[in-house]
Protein backbone atom coordinates (compact mmCIF):
# COMPACT_ATOMS: atom_id res chain seq x y z
CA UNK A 1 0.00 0.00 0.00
CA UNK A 2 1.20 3.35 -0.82
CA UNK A 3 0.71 6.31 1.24
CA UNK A 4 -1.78 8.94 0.88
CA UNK A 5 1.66 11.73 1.86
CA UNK A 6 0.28 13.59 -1.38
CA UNK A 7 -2.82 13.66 -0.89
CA UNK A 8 -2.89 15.41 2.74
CA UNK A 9 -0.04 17.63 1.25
CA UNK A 10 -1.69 18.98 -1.06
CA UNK A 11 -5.35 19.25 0.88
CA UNK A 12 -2.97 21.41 3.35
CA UNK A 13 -1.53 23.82 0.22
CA UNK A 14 2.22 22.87 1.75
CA UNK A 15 5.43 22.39 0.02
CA UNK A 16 7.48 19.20 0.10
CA UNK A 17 10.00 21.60 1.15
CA UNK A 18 7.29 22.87 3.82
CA UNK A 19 6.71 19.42 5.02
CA UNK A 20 9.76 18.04 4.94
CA UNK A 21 10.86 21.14 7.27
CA UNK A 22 7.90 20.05 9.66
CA UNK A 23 9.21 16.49 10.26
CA UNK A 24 12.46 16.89 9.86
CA UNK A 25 14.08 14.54 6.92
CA UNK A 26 15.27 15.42 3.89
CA UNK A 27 13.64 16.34 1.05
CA UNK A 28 14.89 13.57 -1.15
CA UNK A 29 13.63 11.18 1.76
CA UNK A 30 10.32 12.98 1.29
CA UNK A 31 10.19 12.52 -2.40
CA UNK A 32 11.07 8.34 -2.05
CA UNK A 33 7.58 8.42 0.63
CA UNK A 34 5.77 10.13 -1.94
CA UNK A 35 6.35 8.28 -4.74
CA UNK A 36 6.52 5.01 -2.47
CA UNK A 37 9.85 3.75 -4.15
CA UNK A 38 10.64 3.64 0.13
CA UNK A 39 8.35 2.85 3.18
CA UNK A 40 9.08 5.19 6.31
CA UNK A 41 10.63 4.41 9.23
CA UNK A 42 8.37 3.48 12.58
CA UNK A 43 9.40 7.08 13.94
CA UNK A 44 8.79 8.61 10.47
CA UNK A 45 4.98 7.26 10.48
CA UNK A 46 4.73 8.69 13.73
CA UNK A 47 5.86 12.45 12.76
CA UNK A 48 3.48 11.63 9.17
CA UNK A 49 0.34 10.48 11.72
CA UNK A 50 1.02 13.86 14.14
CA UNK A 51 1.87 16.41 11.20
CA UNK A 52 -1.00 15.29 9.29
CA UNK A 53 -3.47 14.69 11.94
CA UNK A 54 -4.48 10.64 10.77
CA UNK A 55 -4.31 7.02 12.20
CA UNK A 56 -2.17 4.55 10.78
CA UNK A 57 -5.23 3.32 8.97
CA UNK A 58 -5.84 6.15 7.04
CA UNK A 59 -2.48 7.28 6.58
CA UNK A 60 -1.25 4.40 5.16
CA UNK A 61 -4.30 3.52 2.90
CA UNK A 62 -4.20 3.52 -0.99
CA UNK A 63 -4.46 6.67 -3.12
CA UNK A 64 -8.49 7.67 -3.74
CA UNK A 65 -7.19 7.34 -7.61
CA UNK A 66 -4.72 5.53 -9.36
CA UNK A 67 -2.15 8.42 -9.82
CA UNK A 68 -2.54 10.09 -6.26
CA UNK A 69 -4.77 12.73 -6.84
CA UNK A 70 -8.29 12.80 -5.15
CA UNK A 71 -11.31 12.79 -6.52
């Protein structure tokens, strides 16, 4: 399952520079979760489930849509 990061980027207007800022990796990092060539780290889901406001359930749930945007 990939992670919805793009999806509650986006419904927040950030940056991946903005978010990565707000947990604290890199920005490449950021981009491998996004595109889920990488799964986080047990202490990166936490930081995603806090910055973003979600359980695990939802956070790590597919895509609404096949390329990541929602509907």
């Amino acid at each position: 399952m990939r992670p919805r990061l793009k999806q509650e980027r986006k419904a927040r207007n950030w940056t991946q520079a903005e978010t990565t800022k707000k947990l604290g990796i890199t920005e490449r990092a950021y981009r491998h979760l996004e595109a889920g060539t990488r799964n986080p780290s047990y202490e990166t889901v936490k930081k995603l489930r806090h910055l973003f406001g979600v359980d695990d359930e939802e956070l790590l749930a597919p895509d609404s849509t096949p390329n990541g945007e929602s509907a």
